[in-house]
Protein backbone atom coordinates (compact mmCIF):
# COMPACT_ATOMS: atom_id res chain seq x y z
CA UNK A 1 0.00 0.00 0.00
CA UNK A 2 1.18 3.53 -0.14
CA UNK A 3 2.73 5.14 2.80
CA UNK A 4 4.10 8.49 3.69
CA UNK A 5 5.92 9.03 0.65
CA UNK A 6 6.91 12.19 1.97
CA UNK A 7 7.85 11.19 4.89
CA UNK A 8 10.75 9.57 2.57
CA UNK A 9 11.35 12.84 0.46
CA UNK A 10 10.86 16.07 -0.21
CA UNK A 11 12.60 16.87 2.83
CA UNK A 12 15.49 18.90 1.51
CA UNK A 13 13.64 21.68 -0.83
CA UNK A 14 17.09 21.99 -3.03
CA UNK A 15 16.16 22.70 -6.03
CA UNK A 16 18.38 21.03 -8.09
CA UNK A 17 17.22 18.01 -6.67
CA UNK A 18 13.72 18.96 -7.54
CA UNK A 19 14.84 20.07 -10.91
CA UNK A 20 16.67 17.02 -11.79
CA UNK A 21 13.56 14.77 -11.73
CA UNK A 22 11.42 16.97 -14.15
CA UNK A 23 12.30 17.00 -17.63
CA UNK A 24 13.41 20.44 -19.29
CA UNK A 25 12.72 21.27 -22.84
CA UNK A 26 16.32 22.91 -24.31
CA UNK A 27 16.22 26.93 -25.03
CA UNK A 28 16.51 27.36 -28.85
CA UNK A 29 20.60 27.82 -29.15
CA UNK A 30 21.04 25.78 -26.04
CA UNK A 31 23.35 27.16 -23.33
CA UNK A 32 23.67 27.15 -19.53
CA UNK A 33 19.12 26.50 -19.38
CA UNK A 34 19.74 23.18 -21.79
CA UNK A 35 18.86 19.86 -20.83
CA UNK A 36 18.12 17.76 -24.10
CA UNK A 37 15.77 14.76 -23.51
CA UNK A 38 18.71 12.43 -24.05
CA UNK A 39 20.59 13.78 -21.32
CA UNK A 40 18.10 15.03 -18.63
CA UNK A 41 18.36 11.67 -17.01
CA UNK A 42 22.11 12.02 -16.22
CA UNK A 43 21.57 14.77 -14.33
CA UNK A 44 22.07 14.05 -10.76
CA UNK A 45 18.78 12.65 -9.78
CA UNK A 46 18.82 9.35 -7.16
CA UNK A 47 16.83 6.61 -8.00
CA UNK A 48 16.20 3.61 -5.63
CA UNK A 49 20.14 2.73 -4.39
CA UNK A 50 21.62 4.94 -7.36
CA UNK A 51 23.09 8.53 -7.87
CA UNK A 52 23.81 9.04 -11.21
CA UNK A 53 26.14 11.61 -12.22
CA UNK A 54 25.66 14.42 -14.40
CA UNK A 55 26.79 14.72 -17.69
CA UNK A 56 27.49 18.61 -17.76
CA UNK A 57 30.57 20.99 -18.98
CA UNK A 58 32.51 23.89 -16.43
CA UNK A 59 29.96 26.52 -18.15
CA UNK A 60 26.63 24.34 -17.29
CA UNK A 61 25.87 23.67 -20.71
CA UNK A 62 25.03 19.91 -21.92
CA UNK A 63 27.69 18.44 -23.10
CA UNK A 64 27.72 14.63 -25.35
CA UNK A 65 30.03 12.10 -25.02
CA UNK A 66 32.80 11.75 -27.65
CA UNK A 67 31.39 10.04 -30.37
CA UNK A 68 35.01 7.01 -30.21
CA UNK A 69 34.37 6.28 -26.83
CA UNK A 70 31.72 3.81 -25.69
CA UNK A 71 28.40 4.70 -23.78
CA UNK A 72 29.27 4.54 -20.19
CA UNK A 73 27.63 5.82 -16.82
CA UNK A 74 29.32 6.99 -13.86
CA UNK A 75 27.42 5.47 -10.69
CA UNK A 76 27.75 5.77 -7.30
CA UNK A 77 26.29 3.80 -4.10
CA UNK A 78 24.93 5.45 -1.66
CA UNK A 79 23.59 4.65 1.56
CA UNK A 80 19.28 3.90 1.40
CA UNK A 81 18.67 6.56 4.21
CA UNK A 82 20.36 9.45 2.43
CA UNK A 83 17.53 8.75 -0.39
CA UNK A 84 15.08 10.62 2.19
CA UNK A 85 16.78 13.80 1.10
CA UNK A 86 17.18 13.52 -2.57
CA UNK A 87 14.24 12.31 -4.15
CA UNK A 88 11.08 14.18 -5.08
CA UNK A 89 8.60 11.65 -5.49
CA UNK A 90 5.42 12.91 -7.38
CA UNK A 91 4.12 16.75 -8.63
CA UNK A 92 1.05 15.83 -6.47
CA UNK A 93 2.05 18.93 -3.98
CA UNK A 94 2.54 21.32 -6.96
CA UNK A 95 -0.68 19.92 -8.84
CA UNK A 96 -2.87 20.88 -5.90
CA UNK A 97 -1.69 24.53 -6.02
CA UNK A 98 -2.89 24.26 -9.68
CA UNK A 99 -6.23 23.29 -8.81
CA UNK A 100 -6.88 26.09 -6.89
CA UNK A 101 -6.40 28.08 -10.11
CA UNK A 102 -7.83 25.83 -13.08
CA UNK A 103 -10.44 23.59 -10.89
CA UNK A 104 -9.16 20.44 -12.61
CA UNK A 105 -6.26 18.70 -13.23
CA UNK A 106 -3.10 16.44 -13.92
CA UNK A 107 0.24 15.70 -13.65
CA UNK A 108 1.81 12.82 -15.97
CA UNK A 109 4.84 12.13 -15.42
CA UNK A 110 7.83 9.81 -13.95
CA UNK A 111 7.78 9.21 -10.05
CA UNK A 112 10.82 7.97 -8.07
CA UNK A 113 10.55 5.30 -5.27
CA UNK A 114 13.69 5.34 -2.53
CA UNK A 115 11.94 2.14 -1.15
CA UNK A 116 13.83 -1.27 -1.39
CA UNK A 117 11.00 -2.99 -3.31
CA UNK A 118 12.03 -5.94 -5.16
CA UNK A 119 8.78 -7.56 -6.14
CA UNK A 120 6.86 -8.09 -9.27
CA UNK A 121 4.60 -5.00 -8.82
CA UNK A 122 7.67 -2.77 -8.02
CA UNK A 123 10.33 -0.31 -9.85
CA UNK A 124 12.29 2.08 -9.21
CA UNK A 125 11.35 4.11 -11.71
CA UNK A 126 7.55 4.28 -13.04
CA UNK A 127 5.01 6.29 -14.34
CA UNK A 128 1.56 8.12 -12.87
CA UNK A 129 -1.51 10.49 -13.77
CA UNK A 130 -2.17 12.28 -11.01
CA UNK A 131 -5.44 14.54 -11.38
CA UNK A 132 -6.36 16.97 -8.54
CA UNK A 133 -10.12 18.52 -8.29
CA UNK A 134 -11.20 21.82 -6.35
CA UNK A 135 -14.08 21.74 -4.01
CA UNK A 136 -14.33 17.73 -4.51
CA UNK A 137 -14.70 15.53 -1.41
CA UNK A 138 -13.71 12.57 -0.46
CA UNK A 139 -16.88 10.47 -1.79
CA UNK A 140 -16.32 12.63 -4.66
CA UNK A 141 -13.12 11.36 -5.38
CA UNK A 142 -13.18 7.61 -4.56
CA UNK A 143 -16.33 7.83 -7.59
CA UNK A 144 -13.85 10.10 -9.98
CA UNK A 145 -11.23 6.95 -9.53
CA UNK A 146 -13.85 4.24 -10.35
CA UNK A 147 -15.36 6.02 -13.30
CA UNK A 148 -11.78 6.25 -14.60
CA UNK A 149 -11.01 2.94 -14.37
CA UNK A 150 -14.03 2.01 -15.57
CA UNK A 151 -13.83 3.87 -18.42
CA UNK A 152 -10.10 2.87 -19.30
CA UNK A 153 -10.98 -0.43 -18.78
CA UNK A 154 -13.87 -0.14 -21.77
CA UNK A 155 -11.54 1.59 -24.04
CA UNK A 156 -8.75 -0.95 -23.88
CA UNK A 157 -12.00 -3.74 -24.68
CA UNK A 158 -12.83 -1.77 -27.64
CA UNK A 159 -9.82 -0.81 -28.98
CA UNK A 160 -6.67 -3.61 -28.42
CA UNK A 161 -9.19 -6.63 -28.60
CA UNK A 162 -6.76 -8.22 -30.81
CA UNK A 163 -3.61 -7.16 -29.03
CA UNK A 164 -5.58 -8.68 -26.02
CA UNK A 165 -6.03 -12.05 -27.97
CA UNK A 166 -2.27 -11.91 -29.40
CA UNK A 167 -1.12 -11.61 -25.30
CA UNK A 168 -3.70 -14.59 -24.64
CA UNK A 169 -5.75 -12.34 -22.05
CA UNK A 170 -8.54 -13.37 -20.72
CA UNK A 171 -10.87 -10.85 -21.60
CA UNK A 172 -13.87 -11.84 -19.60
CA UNK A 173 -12.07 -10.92 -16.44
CA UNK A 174 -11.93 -7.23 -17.64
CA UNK A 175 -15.52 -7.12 -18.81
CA UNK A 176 -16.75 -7.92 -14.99
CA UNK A 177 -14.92 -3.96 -14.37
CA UNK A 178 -18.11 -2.08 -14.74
CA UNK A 179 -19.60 0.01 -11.56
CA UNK A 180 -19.81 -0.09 -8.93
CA UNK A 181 -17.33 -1.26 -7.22
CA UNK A 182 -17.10 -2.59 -3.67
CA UNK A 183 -16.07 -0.39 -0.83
CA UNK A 184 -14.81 -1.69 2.30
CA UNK A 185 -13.47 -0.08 5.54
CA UNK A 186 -10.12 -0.71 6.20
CA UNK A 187 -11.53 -2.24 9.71
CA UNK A 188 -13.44 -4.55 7.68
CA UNK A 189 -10.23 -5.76 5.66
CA UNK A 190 -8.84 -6.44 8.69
CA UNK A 191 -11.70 -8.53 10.09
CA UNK A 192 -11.80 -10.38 6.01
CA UNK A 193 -7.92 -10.71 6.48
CA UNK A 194 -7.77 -12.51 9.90
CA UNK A 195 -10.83 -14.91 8.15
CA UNK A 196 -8.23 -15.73 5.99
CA UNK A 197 -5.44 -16.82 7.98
CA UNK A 198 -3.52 -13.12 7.98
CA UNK A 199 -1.85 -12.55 11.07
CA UNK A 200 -2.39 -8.50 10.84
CA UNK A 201 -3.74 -6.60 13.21
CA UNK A 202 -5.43 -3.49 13.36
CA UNK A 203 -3.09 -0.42 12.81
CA UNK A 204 -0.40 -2.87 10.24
CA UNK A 205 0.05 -1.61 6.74
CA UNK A 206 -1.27 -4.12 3.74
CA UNK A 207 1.79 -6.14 2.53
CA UNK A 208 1.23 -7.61 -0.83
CA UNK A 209 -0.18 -10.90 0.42
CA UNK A 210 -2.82 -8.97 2.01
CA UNK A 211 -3.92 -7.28 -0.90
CA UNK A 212 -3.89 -10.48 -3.08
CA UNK A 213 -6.26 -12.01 -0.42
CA UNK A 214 -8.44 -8.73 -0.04
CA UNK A 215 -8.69 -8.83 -4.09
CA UNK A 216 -9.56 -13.15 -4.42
CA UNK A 217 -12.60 -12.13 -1.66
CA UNK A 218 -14.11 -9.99 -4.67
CA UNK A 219 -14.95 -10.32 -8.88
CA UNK A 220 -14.10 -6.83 -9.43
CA UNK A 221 -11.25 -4.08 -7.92
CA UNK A 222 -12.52 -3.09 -4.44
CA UNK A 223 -11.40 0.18 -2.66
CA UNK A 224 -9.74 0.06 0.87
CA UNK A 225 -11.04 3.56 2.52
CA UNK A 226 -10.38 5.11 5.66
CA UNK A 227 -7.06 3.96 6.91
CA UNK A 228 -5.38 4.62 10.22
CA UNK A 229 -3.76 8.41 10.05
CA UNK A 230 -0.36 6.59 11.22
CA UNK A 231 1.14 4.67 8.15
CA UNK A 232 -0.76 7.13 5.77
CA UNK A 233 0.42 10.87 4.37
CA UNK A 234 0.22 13.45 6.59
CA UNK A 235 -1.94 15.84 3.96
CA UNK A 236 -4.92 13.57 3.94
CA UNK A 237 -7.83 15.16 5.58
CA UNK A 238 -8.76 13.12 9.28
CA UNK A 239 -11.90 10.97 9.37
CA UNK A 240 -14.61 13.90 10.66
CA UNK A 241 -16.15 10.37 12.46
CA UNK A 242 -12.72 9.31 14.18
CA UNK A 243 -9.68 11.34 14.15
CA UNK A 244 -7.61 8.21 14.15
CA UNK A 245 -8.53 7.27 10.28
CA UNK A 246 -8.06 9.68 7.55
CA UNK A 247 -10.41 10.12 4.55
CA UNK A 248 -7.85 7.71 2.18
CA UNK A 249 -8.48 5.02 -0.24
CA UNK A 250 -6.41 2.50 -2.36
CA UNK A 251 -8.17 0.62 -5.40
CA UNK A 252 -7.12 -3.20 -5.31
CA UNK A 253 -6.97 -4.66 -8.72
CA UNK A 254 -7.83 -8.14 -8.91
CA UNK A 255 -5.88 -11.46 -10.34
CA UNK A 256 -3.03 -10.22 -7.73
CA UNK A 257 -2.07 -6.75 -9.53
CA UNK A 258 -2.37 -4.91 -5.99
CA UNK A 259 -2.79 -1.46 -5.57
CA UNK A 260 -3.33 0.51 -8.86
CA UNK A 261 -4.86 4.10 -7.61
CA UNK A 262 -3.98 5.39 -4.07
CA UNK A 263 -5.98 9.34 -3.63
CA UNK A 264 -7.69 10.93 -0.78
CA UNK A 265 -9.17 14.42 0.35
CA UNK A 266 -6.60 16.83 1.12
CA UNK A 267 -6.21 18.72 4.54
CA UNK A 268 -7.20 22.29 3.84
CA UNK A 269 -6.94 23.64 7.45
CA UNK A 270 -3.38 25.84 7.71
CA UNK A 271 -3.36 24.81 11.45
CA UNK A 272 -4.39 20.98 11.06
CA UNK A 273 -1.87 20.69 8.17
CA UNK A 274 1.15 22.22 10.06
CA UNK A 275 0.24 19.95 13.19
CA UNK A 276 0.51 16.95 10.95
CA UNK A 277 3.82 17.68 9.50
CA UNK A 278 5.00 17.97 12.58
CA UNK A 279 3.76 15.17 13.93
CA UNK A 280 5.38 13.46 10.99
CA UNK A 281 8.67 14.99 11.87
CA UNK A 282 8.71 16.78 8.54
CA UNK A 283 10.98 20.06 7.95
CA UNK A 284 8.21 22.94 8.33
CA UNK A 285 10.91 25.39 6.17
CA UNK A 286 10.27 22.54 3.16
CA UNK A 287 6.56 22.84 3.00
CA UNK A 288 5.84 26.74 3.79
CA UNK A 289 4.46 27.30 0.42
CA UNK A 290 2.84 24.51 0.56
CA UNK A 291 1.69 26.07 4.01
CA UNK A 292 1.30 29.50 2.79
CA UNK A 293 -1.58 28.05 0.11
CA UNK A 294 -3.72 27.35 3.02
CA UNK A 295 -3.00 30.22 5.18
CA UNK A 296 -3.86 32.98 2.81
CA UNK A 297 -7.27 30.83 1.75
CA UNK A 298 -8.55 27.58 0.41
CA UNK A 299 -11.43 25.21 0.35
CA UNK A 300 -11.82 21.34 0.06
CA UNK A 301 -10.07 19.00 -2.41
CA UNK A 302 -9.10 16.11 -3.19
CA UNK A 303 -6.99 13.63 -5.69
CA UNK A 304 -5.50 10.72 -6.39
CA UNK A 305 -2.88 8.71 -8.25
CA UNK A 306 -3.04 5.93 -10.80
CA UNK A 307 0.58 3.91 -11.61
CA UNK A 308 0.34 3.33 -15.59
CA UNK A 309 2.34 0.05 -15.52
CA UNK A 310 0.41 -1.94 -12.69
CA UNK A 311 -2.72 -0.93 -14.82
CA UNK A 312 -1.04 -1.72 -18.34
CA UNK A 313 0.21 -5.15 -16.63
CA UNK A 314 -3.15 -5.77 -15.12
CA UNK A 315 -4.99 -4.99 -18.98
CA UNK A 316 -2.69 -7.41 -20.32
CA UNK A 317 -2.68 -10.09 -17.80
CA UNK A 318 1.42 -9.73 -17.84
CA UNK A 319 2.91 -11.59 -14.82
CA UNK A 320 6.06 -8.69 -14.29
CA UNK A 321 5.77 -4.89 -14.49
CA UNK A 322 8.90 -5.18 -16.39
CA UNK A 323 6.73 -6.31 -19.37
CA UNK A 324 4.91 -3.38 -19.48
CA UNK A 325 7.83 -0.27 -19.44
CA UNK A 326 11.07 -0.31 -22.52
CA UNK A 327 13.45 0.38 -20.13
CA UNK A 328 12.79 -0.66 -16.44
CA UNK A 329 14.57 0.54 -13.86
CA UNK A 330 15.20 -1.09 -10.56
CA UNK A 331 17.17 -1.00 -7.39
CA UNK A 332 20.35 -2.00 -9.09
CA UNK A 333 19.60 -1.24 -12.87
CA UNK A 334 19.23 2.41 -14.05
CA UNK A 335 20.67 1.77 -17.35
CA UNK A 336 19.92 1.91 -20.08
């Protein structure tokens, strides 16, 4: 399941950090502003145990290798909790912001885990949509997921039929995704867990096992919703019913393809928001515009995340979500 991503990063506001994980187009004429799409990956970003070095001359300018000498990368290890302070994650934080201006909408775009996550559903390096929605709530948002998926789900059917067939997919599987889907507490996944021989307890984070045996208990994805405020972010808004539980909710794929959309209603309060980064032992100095948003006015909203490969390998019925991304990258393998 998702946890406190940000409790992992964003908490050194360097730019250059930040910078390095967004791709620049190059100024016309290029100079000391250039970062050409062939190079903007060598510059400086970690990802999982990995720095990679930049590829950059004296004057800042991109610079190519000579075209004699072979392709080679200069890596360096680096201890897994110095990742906390290098990687930016996601534009969810940014996106927000841009809701408040344009009402609706999205970030696309790669995102960066610093977690040591060597499974089939994990890399280091993968791709989300990440729409945000002014003056949505949090049933409004757990229906904005579903009618996504829903409606993904019926394009793929009409359109890649015969890619489907050529992958040997089992296409009446997908044509059970129609709404609604199921919603369950995350109180009563516990109590469907323990049923089925989990040892978790109340309060424990979903390990894959536990989402594989939440999904078999169901024909369809079924969302997880209000989880306990302590393994989730601190910007999700608290559980107006019981301040323990936050208003959060993770979409479980079925067939074993885990978690494909994690979202939630945002904290709007200035005061509520700067008690939970503290409470998360988050740098206040890293999030004051994030801060200042609230402080000089806001209302309600809320968003979520969808990973492109977990759905792309759950469309296809792919066993790896290697299979579904050119170039994967992973722990120990960040080229090519």
């Amino acid at each position: 399941m998702r946890r406190d991503c940000f409790r992992r990063a964003r908490s050194r506001p360097d730019s250059a950090f930040r910078c390095a994980c967004v791709p620049r187009r190059a100024p016309r004429g290029g100079g000391p502003g250039a970062r050409p799409a062939s190079v903007w990956l060598a510059a400086a970003f970690v990802l999982g145990g990995l720095v990679l070095a930049g590829c950059r001359g004296d004057d800042g300018s991109a610079t190519a290798a000579p075209e004699p000498a072979p392709a080679t990368v200069e890596v360096t290890v680096v201890e897994p909790q110095t990742l906390v302070d290098t990687v930016a994650l996601t534009g969810q934080l940014e996106a927000e912001i841009g809701a408040l201006s344009h009402s609706r909408v999205y970030t696309f775009g790669p995102t960066f885990r610093a977690e040591n996550s060597n499974t089939s559903r994990h890399l280091a390096e993968f791709w989300m949509v990440e729409p945000e929605v002014a003056f949505l709530d949090f049933e409004g948002v757990v229906q904005l997921a579903e009618d996504f998926v829903c409606y993904l789900t019926a394009r793929v059917l009409e359109r890649c039929r015969e890619e489907l067939a050529t992958l040997e997919r089992d296409v009446s599987k997908l044509e059970k995704i129609t709404p609604s889907f199921p919603r369950i507490t995350y109180g009563k996944a516990v109590e469907i867990l323990k049923e089925k021989g989990s040892a978790i307890t109340w309060g424990d984070d979903f390990g894959g096992e536990d989402e594989t045996l939440l999904a078999e208990h169901f024909d369809r994805p079924v969302f997880v919703t209000r989880f306990p405020a302590a393994f989730k972010a601190f910007y999700m808004e608290p559980d107006p019913e019981d301040d323990r539980l936050v208003l959060g909710a993770d979409l479980l794929a079925p067939e074993g393809y885990g978690e494909i959309i994690g979202g939630s209603q945002r904290i709007h309060d200035h005061d509520l928001l700067l008690r939970r980064i503290k409470e998360h032992e988050l740098p206040i100095e890293a999030f004051q515009w994030y801060l200042d948003v609230r402080k000089y006015g806001t209302f309600p909203h809320s968003g979520f995340g969808m990973g492109i490969e977990r759905f792309v390998a759950w469309m296809c019925g792919v066993p790896h979500l290697r299979e579904t991304i050119p170039y994967p990258r992973m722990l120990y393998k960040i080229y090519p």
